[in-house]
N, C-alpha and C. Protein backbone atom coordinates (compact mmCIF):
# COMPACT_ATOMS: atom_id res chain seq x y z
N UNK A 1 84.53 30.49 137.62
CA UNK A 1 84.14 31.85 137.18
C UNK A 1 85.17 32.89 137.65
N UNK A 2 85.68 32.70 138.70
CA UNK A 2 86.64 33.73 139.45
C UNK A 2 88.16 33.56 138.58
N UNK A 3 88.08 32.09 138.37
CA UNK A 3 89.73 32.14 137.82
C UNK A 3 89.63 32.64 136.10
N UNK A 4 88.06 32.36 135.65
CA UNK A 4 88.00 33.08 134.39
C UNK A 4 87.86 35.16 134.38
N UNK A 5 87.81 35.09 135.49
CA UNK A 5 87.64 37.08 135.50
C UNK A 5 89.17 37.71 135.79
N UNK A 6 90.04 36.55 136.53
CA UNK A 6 91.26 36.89 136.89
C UNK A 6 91.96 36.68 135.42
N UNK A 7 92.27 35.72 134.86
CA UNK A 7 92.36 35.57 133.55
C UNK A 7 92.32 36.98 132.61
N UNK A 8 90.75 37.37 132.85
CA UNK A 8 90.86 39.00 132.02
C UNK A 8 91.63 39.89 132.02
N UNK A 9 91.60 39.62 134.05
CA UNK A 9 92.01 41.06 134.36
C UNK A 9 93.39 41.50 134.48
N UNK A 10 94.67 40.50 134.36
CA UNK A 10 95.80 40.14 134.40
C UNK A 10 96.30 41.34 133.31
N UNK A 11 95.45 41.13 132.03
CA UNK A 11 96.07 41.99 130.61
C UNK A 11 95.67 43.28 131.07
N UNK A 12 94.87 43.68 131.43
CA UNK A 12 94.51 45.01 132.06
C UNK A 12 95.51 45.63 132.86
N UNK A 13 95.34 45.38 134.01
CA UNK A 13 95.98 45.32 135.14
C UNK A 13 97.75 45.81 134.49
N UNK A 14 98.24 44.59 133.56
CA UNK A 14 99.59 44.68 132.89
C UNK A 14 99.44 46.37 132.32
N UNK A 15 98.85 46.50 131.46
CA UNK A 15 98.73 47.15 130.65
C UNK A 15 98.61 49.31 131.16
N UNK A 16 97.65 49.02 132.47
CA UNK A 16 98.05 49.92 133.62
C UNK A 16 99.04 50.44 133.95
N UNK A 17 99.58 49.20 134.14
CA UNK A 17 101.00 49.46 135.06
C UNK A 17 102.12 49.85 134.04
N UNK A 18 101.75 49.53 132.80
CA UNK A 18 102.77 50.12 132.25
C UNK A 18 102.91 51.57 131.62
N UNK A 19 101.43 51.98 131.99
CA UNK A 19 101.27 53.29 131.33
C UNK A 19 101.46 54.26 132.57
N UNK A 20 101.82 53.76 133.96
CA UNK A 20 101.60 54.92 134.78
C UNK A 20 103.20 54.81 135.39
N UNK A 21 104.17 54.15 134.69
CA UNK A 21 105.63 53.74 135.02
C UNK A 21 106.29 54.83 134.68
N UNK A 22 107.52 55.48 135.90
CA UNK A 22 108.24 56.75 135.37
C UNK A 22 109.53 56.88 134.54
N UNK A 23 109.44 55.63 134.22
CA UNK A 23 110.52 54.99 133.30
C UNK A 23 110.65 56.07 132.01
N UNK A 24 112.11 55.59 131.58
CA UNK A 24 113.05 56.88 130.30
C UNK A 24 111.08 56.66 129.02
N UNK A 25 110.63 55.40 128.89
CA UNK A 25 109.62 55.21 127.96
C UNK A 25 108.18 56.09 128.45
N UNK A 26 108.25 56.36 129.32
CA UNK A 26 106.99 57.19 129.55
C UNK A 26 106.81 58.29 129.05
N UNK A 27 108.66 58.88 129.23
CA UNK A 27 108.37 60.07 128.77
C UNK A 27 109.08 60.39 127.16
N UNK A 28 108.83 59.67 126.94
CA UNK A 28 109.61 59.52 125.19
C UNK A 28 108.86 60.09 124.43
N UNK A 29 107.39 59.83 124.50
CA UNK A 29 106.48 60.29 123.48
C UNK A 29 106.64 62.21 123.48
N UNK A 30 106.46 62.84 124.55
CA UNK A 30 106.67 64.09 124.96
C UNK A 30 107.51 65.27 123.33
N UNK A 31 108.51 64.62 123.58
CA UNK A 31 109.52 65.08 122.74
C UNK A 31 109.39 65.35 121.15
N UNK A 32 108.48 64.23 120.94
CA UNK A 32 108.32 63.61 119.53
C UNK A 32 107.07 64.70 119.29
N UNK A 33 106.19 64.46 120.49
CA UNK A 33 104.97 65.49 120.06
C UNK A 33 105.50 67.48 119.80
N UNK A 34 106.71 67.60 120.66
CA UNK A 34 106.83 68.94 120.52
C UNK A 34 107.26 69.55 118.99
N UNK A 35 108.54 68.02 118.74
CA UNK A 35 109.15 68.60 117.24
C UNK A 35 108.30 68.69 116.24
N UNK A 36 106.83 68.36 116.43
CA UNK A 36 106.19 67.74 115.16
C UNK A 36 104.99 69.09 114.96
N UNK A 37 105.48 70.07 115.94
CA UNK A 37 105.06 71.58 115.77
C UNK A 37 105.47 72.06 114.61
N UNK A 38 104.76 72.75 113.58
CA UNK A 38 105.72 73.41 112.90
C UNK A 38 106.98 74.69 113.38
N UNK A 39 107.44 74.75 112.22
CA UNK A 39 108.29 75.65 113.09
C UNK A 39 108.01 76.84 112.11
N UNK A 40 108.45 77.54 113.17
CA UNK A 40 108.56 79.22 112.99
C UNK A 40 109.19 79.82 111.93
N UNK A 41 110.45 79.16 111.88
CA UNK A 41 111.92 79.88 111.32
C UNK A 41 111.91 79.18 109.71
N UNK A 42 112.08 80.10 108.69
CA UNK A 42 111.99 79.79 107.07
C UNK A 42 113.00 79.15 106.46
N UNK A 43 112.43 78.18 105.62
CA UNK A 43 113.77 76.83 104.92
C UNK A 43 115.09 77.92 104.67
N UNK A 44 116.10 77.01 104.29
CA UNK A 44 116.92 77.95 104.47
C UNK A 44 117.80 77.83 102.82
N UNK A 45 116.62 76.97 101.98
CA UNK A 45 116.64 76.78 100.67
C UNK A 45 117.96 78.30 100.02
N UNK A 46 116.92 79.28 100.07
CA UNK A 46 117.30 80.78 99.88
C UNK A 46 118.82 81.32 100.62
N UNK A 47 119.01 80.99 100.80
CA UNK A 47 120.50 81.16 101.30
C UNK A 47 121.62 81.43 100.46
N UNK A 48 121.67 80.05 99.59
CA UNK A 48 122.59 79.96 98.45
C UNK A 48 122.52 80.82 97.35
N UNK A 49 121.37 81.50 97.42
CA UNK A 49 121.05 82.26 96.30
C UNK A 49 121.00 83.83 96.36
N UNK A 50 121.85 84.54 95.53
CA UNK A 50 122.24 86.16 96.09
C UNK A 50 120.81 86.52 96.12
N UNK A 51 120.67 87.78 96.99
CA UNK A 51 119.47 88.65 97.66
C UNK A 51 119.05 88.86 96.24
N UNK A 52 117.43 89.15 95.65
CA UNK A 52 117.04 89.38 94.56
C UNK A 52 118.03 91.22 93.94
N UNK A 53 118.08 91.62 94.76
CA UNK A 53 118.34 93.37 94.48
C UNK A 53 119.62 93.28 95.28
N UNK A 54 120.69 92.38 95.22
CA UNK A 54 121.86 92.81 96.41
C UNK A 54 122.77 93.95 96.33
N UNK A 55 123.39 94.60 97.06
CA UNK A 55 123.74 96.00 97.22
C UNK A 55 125.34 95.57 96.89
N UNK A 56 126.25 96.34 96.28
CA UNK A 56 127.69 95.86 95.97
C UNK A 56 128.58 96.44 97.72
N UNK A 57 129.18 95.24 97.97
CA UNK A 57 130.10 96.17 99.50
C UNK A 57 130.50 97.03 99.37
N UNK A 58 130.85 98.24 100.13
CA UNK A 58 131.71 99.14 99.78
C UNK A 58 133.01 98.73 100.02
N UNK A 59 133.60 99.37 98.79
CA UNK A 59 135.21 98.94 98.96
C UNK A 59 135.97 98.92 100.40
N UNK A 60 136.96 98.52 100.43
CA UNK A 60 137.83 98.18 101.50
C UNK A 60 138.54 97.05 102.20
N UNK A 61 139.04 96.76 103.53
CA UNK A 61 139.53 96.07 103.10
C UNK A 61 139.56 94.75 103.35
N UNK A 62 139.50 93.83 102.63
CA UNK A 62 138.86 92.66 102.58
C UNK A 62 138.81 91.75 103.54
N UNK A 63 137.79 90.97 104.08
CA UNK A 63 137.68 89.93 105.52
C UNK A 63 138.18 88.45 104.87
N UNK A 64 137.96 87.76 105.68
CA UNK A 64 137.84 86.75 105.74
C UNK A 64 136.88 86.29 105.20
N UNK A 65 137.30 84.99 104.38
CA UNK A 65 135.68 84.32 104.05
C UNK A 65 135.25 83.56 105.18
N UNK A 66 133.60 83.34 105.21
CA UNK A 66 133.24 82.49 105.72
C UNK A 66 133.58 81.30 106.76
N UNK A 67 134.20 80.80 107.47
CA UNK A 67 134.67 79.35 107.93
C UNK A 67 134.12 78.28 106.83
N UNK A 68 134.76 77.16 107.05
CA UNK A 68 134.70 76.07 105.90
C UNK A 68 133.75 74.97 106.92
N UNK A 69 132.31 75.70 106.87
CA UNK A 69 131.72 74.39 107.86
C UNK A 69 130.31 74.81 107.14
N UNK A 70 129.71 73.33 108.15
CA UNK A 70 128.42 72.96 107.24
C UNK A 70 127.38 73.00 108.65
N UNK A 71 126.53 73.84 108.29
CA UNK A 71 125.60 73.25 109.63
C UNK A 71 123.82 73.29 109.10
N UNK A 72 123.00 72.24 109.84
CA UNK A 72 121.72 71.94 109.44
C UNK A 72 121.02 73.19 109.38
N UNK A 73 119.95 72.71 109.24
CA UNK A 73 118.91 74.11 109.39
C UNK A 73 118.03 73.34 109.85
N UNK A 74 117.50 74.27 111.01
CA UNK A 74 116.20 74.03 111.84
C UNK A 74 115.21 73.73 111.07
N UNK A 75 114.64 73.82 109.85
CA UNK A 75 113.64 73.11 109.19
C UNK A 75 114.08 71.57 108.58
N UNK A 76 114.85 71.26 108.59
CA UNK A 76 115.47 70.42 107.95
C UNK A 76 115.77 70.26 106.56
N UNK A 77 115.49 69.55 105.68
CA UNK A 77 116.59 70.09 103.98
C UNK A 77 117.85 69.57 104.35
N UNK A 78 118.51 69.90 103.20
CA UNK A 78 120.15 70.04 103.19
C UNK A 78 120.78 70.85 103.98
N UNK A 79 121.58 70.03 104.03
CA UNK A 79 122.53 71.16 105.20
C UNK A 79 123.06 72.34 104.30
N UNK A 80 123.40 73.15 104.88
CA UNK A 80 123.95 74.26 104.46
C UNK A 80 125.52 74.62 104.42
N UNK A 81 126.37 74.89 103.87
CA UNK A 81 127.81 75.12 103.55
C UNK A 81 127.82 76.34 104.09
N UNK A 82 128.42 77.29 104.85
CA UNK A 82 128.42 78.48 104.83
C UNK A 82 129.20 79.02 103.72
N UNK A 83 130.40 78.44 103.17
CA UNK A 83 131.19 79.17 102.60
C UNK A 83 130.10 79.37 100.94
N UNK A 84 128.82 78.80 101.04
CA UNK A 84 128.11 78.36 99.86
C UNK A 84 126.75 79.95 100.16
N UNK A 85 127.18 80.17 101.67
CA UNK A 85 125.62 81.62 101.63
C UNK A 85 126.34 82.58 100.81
N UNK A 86 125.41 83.13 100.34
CA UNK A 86 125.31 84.10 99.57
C UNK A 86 124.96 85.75 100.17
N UNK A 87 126.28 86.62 100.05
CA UNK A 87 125.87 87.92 100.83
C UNK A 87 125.55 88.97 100.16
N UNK A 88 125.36 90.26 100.34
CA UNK A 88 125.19 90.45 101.54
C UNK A 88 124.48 89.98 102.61
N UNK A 89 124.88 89.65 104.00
CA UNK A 89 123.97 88.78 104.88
C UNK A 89 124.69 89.23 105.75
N UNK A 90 123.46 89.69 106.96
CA UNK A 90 123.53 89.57 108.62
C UNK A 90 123.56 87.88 108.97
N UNK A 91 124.58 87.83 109.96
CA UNK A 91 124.57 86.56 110.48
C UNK A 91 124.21 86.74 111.83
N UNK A 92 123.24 86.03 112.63
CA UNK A 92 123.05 86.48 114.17
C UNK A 92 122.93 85.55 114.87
N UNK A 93 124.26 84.87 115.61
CA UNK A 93 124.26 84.07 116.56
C UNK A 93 123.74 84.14 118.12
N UNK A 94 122.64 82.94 118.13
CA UNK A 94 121.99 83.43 119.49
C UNK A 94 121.93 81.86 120.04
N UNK A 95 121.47 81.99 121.29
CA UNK A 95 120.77 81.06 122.13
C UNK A 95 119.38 81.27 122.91
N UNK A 96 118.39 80.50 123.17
CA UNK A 96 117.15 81.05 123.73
C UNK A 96 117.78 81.31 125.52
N UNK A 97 118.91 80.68 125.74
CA UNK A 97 119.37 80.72 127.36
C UNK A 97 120.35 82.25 127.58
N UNK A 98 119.97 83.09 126.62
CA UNK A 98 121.00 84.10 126.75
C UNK A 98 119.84 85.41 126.77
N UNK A 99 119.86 85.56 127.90
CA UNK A 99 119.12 87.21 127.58
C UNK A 99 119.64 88.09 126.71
N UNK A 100 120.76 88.78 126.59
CA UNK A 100 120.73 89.57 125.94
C UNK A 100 120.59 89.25 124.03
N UNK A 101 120.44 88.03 124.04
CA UNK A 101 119.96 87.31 122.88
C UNK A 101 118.38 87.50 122.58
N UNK A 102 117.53 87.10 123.32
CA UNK A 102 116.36 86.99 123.59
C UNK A 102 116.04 88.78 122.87
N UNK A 103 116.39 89.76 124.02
CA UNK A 103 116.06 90.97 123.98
C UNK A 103 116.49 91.30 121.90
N UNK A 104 117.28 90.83 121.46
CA UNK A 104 117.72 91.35 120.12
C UNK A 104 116.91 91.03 119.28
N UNK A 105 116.84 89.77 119.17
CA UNK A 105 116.03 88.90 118.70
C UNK A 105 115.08 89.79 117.33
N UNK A 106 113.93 90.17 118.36
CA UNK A 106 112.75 91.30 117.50
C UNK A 106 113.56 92.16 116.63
N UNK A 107 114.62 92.99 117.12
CA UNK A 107 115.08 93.78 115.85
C UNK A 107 115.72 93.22 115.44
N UNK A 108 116.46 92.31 114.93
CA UNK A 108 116.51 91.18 113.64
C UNK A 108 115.89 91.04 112.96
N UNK A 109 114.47 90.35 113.36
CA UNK A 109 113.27 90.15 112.48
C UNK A 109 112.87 91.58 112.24
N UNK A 110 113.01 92.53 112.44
CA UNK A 110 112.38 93.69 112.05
C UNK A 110 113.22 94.47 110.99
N UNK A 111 114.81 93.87 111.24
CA UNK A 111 115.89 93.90 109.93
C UNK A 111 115.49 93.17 108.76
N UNK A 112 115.23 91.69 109.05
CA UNK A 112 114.66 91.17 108.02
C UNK A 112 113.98 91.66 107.20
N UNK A 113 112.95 92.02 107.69
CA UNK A 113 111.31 92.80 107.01
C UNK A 113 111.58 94.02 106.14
N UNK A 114 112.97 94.14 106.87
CA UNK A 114 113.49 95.95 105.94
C UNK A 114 114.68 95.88 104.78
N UNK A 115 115.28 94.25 104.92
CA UNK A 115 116.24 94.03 104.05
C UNK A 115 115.62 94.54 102.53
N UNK A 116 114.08 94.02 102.09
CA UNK A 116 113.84 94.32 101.02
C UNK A 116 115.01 93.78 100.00
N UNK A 117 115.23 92.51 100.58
CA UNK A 117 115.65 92.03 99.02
C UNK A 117 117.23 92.20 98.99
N UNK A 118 117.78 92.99 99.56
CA UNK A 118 119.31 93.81 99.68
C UNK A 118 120.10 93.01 100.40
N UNK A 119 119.86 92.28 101.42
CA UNK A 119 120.27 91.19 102.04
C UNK A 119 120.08 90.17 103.22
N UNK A 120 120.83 89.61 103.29
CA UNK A 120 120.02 88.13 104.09
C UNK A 120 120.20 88.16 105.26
N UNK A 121 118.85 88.43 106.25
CA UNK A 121 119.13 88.11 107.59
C UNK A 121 119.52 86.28 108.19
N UNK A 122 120.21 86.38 108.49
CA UNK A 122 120.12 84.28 109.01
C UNK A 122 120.86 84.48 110.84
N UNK A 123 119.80 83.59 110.87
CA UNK A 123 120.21 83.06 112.50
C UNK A 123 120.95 81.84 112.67
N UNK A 124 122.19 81.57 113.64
CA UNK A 124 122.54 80.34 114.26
C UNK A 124 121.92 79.92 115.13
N UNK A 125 121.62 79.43 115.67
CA UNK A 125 121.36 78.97 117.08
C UNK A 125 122.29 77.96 117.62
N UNK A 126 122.96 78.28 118.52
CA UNK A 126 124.39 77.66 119.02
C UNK A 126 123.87 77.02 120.77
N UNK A 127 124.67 75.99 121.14
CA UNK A 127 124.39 75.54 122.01
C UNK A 127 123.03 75.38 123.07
N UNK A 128 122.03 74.96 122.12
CA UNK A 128 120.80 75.52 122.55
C UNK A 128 120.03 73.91 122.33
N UNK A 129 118.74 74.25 123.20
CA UNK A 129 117.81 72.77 123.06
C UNK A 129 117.27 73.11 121.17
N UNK A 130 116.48 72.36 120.81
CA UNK A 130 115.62 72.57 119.80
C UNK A 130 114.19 73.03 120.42
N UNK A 131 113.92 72.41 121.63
CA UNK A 131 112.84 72.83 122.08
C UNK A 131 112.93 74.73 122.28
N UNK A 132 113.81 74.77 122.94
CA UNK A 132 114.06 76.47 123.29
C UNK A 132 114.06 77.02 122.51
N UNK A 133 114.63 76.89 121.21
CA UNK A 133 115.05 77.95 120.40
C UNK A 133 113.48 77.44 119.67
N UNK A 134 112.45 76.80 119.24
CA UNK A 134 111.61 76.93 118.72
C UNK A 134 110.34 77.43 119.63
N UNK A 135 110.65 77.37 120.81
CA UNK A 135 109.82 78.42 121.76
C UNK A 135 109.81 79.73 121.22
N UNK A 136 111.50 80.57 121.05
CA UNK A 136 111.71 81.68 121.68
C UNK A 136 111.24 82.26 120.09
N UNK A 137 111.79 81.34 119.16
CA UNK A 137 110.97 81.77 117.74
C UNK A 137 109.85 82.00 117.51
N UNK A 138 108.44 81.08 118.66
CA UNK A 138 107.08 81.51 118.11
C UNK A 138 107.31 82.64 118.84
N UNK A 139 107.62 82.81 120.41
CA UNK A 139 107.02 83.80 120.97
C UNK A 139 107.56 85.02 120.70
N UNK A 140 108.58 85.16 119.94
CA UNK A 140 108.83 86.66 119.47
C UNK A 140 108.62 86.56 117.83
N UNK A 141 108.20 85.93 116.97
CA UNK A 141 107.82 85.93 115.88
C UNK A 141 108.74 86.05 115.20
N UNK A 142 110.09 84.89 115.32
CA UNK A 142 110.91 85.30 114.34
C UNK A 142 110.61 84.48 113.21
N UNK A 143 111.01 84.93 111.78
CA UNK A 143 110.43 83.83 110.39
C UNK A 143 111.37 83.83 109.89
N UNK A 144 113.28 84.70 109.99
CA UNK A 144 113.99 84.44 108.96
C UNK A 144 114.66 82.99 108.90
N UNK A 145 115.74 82.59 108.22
CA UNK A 145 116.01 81.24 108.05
C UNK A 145 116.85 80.78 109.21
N UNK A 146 117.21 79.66 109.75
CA UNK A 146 117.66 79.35 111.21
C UNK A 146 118.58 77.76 111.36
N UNK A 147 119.96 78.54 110.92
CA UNK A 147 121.04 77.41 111.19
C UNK A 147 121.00 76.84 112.53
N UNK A 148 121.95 75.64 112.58
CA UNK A 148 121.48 75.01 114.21
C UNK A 148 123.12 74.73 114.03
N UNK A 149 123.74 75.17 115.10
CA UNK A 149 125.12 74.44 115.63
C UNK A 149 125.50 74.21 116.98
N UNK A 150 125.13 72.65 116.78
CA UNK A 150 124.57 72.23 117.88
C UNK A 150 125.82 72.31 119.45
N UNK A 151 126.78 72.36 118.61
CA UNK A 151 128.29 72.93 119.56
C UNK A 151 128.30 74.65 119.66
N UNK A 152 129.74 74.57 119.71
CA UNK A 152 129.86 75.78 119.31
C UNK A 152 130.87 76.28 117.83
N UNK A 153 131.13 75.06 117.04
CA UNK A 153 131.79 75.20 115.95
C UNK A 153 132.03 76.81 114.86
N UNK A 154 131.06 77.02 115.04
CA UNK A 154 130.82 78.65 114.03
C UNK A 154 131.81 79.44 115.04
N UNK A 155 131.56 79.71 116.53
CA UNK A 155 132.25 81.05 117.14
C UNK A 155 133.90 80.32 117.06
N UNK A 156 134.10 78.89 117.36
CA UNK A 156 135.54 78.42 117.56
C UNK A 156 136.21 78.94 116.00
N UNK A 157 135.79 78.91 114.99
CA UNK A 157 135.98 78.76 113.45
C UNK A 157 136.31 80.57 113.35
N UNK A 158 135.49 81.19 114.07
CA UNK A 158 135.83 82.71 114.48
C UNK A 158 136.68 83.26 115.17
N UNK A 159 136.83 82.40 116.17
CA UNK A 159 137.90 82.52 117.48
C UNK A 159 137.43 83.77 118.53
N UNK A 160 135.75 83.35 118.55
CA UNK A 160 135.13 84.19 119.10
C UNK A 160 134.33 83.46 120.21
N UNK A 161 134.03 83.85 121.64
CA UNK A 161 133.49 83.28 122.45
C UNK A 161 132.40 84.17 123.17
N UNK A 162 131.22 84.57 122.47
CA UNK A 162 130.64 85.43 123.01
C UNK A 162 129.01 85.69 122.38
N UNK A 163 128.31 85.69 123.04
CA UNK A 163 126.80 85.63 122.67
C UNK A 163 126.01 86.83 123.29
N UNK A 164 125.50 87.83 122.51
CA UNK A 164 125.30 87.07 121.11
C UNK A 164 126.43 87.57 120.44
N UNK A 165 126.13 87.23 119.24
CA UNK A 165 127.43 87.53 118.40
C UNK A 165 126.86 87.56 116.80
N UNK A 166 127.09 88.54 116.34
CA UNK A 166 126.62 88.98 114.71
C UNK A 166 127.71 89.33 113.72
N UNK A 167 127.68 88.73 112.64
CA UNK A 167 128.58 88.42 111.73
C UNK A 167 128.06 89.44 110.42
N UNK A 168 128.51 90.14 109.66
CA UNK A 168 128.42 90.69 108.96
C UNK A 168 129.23 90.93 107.56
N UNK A 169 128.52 90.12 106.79
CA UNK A 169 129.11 89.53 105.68
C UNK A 169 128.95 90.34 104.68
N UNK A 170 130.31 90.56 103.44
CA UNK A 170 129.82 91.43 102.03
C UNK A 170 129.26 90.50 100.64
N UNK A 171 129.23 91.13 100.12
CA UNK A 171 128.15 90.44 98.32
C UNK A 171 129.70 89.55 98.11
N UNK A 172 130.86 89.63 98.67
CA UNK A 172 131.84 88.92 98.12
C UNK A 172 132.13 87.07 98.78
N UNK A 173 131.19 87.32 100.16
CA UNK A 173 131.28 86.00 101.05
C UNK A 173 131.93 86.51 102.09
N UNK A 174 132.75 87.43 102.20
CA UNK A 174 134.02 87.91 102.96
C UNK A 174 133.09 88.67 104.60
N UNK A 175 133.29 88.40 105.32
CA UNK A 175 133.42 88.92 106.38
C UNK A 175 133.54 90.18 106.81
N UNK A 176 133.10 91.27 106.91
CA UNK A 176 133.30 92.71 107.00
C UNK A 176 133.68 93.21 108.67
N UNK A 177 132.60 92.54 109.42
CA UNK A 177 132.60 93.47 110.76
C UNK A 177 131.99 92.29 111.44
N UNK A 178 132.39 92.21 112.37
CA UNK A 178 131.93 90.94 113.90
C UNK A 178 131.51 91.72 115.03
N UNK A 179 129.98 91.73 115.47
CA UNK A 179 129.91 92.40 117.07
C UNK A 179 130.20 91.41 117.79
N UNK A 180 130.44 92.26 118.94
CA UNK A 180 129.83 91.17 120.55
C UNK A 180 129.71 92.25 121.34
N UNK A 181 129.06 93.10 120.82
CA UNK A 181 129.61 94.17 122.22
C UNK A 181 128.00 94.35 123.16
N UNK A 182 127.12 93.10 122.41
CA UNK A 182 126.04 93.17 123.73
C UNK A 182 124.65 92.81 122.56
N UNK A 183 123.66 93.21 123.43
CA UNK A 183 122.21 93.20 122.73
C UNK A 183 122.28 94.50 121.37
N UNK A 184 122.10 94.39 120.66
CA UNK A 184 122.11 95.68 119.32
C UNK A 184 120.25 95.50 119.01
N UNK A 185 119.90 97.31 118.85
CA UNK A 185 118.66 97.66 118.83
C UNK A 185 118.36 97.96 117.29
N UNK A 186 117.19 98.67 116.62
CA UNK A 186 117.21 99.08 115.91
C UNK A 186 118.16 100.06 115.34
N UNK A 187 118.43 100.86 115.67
CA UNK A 187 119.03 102.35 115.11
C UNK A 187 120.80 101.58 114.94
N UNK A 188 121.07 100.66 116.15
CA UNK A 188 122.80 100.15 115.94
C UNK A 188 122.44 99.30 115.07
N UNK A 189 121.30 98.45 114.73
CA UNK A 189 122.02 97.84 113.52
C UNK A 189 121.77 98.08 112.11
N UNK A 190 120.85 99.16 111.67
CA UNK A 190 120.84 100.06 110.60
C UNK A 190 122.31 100.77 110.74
N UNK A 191 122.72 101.27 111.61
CA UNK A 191 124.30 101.87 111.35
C UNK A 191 125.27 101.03 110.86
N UNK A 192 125.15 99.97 111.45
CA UNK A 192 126.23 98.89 111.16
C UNK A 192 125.84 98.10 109.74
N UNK A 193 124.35 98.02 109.07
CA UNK A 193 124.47 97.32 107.93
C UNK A 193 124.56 98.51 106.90
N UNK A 194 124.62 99.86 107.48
CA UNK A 194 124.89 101.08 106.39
C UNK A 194 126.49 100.96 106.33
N UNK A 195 127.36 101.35 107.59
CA UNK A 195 128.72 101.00 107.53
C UNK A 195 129.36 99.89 107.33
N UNK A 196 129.05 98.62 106.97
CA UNK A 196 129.91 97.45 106.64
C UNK A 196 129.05 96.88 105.19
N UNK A 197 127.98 97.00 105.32
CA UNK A 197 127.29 96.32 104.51
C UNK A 197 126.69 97.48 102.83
N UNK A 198 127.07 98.33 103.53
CA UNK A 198 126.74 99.65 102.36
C UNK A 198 124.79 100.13 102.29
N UNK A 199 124.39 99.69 102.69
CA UNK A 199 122.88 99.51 102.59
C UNK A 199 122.22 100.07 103.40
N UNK A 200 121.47 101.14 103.11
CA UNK A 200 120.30 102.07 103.72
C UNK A 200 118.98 101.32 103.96
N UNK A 201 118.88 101.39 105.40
CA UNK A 201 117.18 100.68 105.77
C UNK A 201 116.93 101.67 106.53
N UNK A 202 115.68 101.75 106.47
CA UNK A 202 114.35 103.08 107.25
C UNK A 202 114.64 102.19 108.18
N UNK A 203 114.22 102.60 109.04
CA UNK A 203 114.33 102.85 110.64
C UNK A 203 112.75 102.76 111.42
């Protein structure tokens, strides 16, 4: 009777021990459960396609196009071409590990909400977890669309090393104006998409 209860209890016992082990498999599941959150940040389908009402640049004199690179989007889909977005478009490179990123963040999304159609807010997210940057998205409510470069390929392609960092593109693809000069609030970046981008947003 004893060697038939030991018998039972062997698979048990196994089966214990493997669930309370601090091994790389314990904590595997963790990860899988976080990505399978939805996310915050909107396909990034709309990209390729000019703003419904886009505003013409004001003349002058001409940037650079785009860099010739491709990076995913945090929802997943097709990857995205940059030289393939369609502007006018704010570009806003951030990380969730960068305060003065964090702090901008909201007036972005609050650019978004005011583009009305005129042009495209889009986020990078550069050197960052997936976990973080889909944190910092629920908890400040960002919804516009959200490239992922998982290096730093976009700022090297710029020859720019600095976060955050906002790109400001015309209806032509071309490049107009690059910040870095810190966190930008409401009122600086209505100035800056009136002066590079030609386009009046309320405030």
């Amino acid at each position: 009777m004893n060697r038939r209860l030991a018998y039972l209890l062997v698979p048990v016992l196994l089966a214990l021990a493997g669930c309370t082990g601090t091994g790389g498999e314990a904590a595997g599941p963790a990860p899988a459960t976080r990505a399978e959150r939805p996310s915050p940040f909107a396909d990034c389908a709309t990209l390729t396609a000019a703003p419904a009402s886009a505003a013409a640049t004001p003349a002058g004199k001409p940037g650079d196009p785009l860099p010739e690179l491709t990076l995913s989007c945090f929802t997943g889909g097709t990857p995205v071409a940059l030289r393939d977005v369609k502007g006018p478009a704010v570009i806003n490179v951030w990380a969730s590990w960068c305060p003065p990123c964090r702090k901008e963040l909201p007036a972005f999304q609050r650019l978004s909400e005011r583009a009305a159609g005129r042009f495209q807010v889009i986020g990078v997210n550069s050197r960052d977890s997936r976990g973080g940057a889909q944190s910092i998205g629920e908890d400040f409510g960002v919804r516009f669309p959200m490239l992922v470069d998982q290096g730093d390929a976009f700022e090297r392609a710029l020859e720019r090393n600095a976060f955050p960092l906002t790109v400001f593109v015309g209806a032509d693809g071309r490049i107009r104006h690059t910040d870095s000069t810190g966190a930008l609030d409401d009122a600086r970046l209505t100035e800056l998409v009136r002066q590079h981008l030609g386009v009046e947003v309320a405030t």
